[in-house]
C-alpha atoms as a PDB file:
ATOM      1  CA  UNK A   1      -0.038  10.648  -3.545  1.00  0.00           C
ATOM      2  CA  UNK A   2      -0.401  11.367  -7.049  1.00  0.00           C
ATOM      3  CA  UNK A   3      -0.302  14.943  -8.150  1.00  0.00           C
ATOM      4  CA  UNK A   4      -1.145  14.667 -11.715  1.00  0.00           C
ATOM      5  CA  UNK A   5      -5.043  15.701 -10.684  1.00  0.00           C
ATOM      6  CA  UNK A   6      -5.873  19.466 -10.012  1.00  0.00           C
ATOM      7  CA  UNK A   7      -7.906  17.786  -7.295  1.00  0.00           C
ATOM      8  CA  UNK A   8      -6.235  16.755  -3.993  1.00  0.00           C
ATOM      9  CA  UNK A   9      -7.394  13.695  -3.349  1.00  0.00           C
ATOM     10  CA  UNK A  10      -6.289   9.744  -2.227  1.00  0.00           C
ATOM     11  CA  UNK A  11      -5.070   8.278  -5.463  1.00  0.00           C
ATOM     12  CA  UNK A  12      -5.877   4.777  -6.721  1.00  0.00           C
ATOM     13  CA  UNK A  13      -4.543   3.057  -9.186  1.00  0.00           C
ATOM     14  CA  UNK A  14      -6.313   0.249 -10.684  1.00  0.00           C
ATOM     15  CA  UNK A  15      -4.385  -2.139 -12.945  1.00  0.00           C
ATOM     16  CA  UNK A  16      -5.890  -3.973 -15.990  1.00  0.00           C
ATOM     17  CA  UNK A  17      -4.503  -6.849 -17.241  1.00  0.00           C
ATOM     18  CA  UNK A  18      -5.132  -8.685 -20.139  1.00  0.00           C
ATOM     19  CA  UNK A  19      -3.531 -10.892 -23.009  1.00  0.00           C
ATOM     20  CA  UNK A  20      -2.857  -7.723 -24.788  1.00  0.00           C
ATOM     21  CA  UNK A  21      -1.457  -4.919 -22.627  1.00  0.00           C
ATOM     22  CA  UNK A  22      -1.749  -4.057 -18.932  1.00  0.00           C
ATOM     23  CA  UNK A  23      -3.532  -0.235 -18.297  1.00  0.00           C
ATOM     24  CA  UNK A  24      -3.701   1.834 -14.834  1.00  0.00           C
ATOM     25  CA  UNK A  25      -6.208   4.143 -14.292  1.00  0.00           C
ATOM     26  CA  UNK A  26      -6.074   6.838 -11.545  1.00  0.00           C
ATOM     27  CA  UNK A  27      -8.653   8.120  -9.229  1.00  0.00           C
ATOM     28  CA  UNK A  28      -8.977  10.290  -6.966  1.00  0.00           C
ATOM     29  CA  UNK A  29     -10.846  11.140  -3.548  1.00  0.00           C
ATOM     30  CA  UNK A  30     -12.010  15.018  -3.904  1.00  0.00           C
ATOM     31  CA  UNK A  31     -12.534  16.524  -0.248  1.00  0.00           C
ATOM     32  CA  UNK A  32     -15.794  15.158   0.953  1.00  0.00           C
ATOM     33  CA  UNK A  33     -17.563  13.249   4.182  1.00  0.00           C
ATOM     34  CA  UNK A  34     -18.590   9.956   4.343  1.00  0.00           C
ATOM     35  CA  UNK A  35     -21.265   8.389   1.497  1.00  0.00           C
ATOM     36  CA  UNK A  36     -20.509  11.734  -0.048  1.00  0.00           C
ATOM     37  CA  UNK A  37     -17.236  11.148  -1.229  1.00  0.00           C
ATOM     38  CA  UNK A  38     -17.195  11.217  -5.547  1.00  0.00           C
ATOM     39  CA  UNK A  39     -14.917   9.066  -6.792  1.00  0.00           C
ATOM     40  CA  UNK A  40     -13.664  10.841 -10.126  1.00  0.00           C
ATOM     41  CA  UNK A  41     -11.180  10.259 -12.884  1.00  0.00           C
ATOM     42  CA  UNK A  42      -9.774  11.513 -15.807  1.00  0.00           C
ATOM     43  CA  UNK A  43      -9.623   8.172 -17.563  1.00  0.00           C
ATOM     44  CA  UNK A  44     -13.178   7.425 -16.388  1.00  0.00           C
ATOM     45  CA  UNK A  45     -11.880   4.449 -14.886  1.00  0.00           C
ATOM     46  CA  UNK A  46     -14.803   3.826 -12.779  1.00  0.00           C
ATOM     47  CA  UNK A  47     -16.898   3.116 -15.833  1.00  0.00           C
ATOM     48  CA  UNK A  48     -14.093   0.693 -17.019  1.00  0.00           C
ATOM     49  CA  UNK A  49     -15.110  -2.570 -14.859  1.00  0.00           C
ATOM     50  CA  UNK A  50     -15.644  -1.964 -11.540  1.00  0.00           C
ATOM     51  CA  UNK A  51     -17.734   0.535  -9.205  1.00  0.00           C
ATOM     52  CA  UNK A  52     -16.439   2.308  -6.051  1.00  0.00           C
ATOM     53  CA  UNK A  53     -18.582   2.698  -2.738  1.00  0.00           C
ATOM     54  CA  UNK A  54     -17.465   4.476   0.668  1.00  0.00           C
ATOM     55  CA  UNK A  55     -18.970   4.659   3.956  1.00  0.00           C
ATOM     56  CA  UNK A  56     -17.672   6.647   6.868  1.00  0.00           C
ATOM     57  CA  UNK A  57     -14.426   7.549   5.054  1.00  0.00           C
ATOM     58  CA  UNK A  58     -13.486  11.595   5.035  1.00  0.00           C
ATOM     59  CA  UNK A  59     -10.901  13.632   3.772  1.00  0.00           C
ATOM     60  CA  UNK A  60      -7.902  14.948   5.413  1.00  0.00           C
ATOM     61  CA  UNK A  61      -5.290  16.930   3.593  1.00  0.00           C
ATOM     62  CA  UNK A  62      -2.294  17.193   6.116  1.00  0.00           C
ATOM     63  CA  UNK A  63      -0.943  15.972   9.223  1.00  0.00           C
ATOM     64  CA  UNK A  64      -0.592  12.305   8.271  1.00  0.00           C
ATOM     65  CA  UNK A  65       2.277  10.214   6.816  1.00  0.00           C
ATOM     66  CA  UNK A  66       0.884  10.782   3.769  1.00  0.00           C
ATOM     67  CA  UNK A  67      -0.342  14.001   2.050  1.00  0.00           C
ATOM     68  CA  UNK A  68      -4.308  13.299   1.515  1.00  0.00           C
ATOM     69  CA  UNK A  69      -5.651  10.501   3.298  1.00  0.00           C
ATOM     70  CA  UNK A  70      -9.235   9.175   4.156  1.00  0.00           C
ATOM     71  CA  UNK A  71      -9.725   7.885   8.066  1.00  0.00           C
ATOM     72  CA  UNK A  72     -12.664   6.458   9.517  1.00  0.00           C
ATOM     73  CA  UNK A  73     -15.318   8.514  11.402  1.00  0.00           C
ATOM     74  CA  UNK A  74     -19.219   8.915  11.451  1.00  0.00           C
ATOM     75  CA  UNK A  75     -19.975  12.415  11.373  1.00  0.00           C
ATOM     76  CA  UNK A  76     -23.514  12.027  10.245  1.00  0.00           C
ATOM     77  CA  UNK A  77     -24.778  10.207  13.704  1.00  0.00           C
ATOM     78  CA  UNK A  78     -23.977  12.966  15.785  1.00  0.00           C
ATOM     79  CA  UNK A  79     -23.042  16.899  16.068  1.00  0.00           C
ATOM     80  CA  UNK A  80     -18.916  16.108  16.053  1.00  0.00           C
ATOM     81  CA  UNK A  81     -19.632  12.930  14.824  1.00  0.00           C
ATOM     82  CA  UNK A  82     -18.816   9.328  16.365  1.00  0.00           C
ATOM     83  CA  UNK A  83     -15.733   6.345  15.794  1.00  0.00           C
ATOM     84  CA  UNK A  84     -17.157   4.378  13.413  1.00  0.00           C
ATOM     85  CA  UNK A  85     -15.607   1.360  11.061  1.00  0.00           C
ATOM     86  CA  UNK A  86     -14.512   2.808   7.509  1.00  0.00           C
ATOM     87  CA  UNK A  87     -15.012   1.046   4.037  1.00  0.00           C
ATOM     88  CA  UNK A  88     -14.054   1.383   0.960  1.00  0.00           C
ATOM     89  CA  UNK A  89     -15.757  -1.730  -1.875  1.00  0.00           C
ATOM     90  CA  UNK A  90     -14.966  -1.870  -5.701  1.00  0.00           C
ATOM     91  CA  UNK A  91     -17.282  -4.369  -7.230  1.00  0.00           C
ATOM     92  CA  UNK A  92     -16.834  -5.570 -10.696  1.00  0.00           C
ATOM     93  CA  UNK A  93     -19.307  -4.815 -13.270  1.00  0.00           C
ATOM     94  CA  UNK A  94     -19.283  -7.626 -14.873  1.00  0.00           C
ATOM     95  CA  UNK A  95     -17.571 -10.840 -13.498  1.00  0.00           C
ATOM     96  CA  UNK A  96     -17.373 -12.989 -16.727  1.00  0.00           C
ATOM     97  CA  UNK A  97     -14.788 -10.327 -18.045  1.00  0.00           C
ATOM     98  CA  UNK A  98     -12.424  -8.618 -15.405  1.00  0.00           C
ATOM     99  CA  UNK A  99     -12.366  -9.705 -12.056  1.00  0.00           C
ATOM    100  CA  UNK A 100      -9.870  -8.658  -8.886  1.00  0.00           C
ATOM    101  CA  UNK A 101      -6.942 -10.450  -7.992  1.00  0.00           C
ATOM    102  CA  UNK A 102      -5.231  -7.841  -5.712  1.00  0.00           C
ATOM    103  CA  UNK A 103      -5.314  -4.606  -3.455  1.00  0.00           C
ATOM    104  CA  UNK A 104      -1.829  -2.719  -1.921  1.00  0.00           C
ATOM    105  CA  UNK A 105      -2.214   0.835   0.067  1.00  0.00           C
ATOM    106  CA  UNK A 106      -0.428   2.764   3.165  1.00  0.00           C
ATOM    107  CA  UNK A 107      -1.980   3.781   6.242  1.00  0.00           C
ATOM    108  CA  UNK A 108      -0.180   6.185   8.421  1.00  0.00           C
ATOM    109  CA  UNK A 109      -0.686   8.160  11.957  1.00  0.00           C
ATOM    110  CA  UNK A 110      -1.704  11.683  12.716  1.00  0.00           C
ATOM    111  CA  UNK A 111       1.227  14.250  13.801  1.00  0.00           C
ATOM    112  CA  UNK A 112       2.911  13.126  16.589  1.00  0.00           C
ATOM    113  CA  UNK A 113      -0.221  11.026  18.108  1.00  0.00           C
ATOM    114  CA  UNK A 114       0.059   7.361  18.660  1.00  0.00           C
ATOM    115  CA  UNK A 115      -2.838   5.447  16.763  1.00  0.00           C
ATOM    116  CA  UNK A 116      -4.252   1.837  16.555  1.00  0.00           C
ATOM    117  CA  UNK A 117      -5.993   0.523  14.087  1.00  0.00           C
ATOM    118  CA  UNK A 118      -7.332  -2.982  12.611  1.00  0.00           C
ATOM    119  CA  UNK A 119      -7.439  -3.468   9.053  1.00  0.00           C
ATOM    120  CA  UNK A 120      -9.347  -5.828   7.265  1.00  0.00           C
ATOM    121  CA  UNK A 121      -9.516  -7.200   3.675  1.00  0.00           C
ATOM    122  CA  UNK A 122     -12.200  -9.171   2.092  1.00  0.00           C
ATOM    123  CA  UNK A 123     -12.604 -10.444  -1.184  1.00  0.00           C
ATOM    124  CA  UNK A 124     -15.951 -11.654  -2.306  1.00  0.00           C
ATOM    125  CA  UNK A 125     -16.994 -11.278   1.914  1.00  0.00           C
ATOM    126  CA  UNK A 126     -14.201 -13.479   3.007  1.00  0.00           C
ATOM    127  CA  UNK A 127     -11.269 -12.024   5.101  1.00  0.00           C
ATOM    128  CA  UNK A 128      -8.087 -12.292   3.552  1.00  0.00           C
ATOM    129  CA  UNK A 129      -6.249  -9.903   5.397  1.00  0.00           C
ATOM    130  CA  UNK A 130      -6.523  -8.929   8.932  1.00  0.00           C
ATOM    131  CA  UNK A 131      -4.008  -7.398  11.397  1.00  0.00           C
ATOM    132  CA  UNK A 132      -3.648  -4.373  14.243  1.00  0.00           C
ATOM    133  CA  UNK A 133      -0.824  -1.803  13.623  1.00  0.00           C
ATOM    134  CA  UNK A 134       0.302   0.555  16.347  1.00  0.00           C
ATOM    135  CA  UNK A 135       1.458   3.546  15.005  1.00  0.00           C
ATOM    136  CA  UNK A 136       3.970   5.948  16.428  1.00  0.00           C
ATOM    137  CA  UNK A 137       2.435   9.491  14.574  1.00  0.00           C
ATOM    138  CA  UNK A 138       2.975  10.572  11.271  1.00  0.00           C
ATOM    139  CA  UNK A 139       6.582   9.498  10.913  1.00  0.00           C
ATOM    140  CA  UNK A 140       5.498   5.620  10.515  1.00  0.00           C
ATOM    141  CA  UNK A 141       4.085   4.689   6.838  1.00  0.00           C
ATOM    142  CA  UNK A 142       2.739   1.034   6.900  1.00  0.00           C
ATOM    143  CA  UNK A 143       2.176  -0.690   3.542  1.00  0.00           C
ATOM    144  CA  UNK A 144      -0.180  -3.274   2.930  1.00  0.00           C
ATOM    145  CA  UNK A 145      -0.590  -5.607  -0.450  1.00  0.00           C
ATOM    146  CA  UNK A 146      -2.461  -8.414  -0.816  1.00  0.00           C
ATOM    147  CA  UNK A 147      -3.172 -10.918  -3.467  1.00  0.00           C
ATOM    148  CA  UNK A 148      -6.042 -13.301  -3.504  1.00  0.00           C
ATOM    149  CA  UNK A 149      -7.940 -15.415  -6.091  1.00  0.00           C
ATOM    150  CA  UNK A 150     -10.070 -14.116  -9.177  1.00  0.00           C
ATOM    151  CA  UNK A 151     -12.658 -12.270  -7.417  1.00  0.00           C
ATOM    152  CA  UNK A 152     -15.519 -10.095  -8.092  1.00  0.00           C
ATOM    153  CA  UNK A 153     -15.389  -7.701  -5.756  1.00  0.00           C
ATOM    154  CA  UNK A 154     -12.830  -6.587  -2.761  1.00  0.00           C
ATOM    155  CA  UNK A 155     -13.474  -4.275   0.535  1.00  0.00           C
ATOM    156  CA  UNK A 156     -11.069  -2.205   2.924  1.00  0.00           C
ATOM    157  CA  UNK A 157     -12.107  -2.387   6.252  1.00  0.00           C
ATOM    158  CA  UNK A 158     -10.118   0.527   8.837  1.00  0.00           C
ATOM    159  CA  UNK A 159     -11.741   0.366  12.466  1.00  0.00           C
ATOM    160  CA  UNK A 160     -10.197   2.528  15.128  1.00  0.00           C
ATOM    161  CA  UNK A 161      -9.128   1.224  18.194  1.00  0.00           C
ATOM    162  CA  UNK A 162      -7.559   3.910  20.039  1.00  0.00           C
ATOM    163  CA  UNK A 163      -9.339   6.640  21.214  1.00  0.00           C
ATOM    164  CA  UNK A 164      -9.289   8.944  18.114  1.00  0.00           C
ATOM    165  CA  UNK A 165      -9.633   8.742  14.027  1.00  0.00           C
ATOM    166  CA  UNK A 166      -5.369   8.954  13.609  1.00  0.00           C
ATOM    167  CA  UNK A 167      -4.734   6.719  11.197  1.00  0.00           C
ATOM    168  CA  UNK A 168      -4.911   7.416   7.514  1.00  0.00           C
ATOM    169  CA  UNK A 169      -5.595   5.153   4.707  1.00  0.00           C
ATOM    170  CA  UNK A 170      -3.748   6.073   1.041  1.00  0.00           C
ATOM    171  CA  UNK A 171      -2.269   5.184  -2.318  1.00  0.00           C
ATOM    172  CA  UNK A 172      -4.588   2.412  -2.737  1.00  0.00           C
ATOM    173  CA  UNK A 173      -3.507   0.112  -5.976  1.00  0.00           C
ATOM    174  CA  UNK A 174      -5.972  -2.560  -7.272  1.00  0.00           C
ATOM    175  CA  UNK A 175      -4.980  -5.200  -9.684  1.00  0.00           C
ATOM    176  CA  UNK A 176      -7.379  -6.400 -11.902  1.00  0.00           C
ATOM    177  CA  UNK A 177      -7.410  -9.706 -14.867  1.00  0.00           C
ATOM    178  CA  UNK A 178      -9.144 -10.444 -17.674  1.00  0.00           C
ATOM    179  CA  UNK A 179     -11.352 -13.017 -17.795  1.00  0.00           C
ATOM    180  CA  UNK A 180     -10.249 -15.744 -21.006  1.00  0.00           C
ATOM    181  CA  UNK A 181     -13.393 -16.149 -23.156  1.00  0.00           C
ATOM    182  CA  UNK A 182     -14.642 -19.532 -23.076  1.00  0.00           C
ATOM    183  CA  UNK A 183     -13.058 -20.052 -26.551  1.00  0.00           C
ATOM    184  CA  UNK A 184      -9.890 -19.619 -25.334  1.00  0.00           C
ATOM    185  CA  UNK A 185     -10.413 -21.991 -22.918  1.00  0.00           C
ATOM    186  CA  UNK A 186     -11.551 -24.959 -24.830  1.00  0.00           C
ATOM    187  CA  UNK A 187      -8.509 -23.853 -27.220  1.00  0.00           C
ATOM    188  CA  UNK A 188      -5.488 -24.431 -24.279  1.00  0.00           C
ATOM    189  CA  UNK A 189      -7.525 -27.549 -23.208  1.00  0.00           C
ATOM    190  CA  UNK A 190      -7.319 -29.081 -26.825  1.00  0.00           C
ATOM    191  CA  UNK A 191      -3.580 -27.554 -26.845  1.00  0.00           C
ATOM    192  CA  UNK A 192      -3.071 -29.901 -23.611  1.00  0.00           C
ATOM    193  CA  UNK A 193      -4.344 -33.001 -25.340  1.00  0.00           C
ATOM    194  CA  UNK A 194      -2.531 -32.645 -28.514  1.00  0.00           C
ATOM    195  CA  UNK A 195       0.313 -32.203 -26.237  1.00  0.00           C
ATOM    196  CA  UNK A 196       0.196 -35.538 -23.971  1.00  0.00           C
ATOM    197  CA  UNK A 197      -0.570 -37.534 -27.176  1.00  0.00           C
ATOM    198  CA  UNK A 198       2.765 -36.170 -28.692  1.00  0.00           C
ATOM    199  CA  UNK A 199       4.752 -37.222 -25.458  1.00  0.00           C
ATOM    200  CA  UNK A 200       3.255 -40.429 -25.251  1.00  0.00           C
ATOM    201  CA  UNK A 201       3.862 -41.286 -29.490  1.00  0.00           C
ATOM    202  CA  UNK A 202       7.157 -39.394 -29.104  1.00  0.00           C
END
């Protein structure tokens, strides 16, 4: 958890990279319930290149492996609310300059109480991460990081599958790359012929 915001909150870091110089941006998760969450940052990452969406994520501050976590539940169907599957999407604003290439976080249990849980990545709507943990309370920290082709947008999926929201999803880290202008391009293909004429005169 970062504690550089006066907010408590489930920190992301989202990495830019580009020719130049490589950036990270923080963000946090203030306390909130479900679509409600605001996604805020000091750097105003979110207006950088990419926009955040939840649904059925909430805020917990203690109790998991973690200090400030978001775990899956539906508290708008029902008076207590009902299980329901968690996501969390960052969609790039525009895909002919940064797009995704990667996503890391932890997810943790709840006190002492044994959770399950499957996890699911997707990038662009195709799974490219998908596995159950079983985990033993707050003591056990699972991290998960994932790399995946240029991609315009990337979603966490955490669905309960024991009886009760206990696991907690944190520290999420998303790598992002810029996108080479198409001058650039036609500059290393040119580069690449020059080159095999050399070695074949040479």
């Amino acid at each position: 958890m970062n504690h550089g915001f006066t907010a408590v909150g489930v920190a992301v870091a989202a990495s830019l990279c580009s020719a130049a110089s490589a950036d990270t941006f923080l963000l946090d998760i203030p306390d909130g319930v479900g679509t409600d969450i605001t996604w805020s940052s000091e750097s105003g990452a979110v207006g950088s290149f990419f926009d955040i969406s939840a649904e059925h994520l909430n805020f917990y501050a203690t109790g998991y492996g973690t200090p400030g976590v978001v775990f899956a539940w539906d508290y708008a169907s029902q008076p207590g609310g009902v299980d329901a599957v968690g996501s969390l999407e960052l969609s790039v604003f525009d895909p002919s300059e940064m797009l995704l290439s990667g996503v890391a976080f932890d997810i943790s249990g709840y006190l002492d109480r044994e959770s399950n849980s499957a996890v699911r990545v997707y990038a662009d709507d195709s799974v490219v991460f998908e596995a159950d943990f079983s985990l033993a309370g707050a003591s056990e920290v699972a991290t998960v990081a994932v790399e995946f082709g240029a991609s315009s947008s990337v979603r966490i999926e955490l669905e309960n599958t024991s009886p009760w929201a206990w696991t907690g999803l944190d520290n999420i880290a998303v790598s992002g790359a810029a996108v080479p202008a198409p001058g650039a391009l036609a500059l290393l293909g040119v580069a690449g012929i020059v080159g095999g004429r050399r070695r074949r005169t040479a």
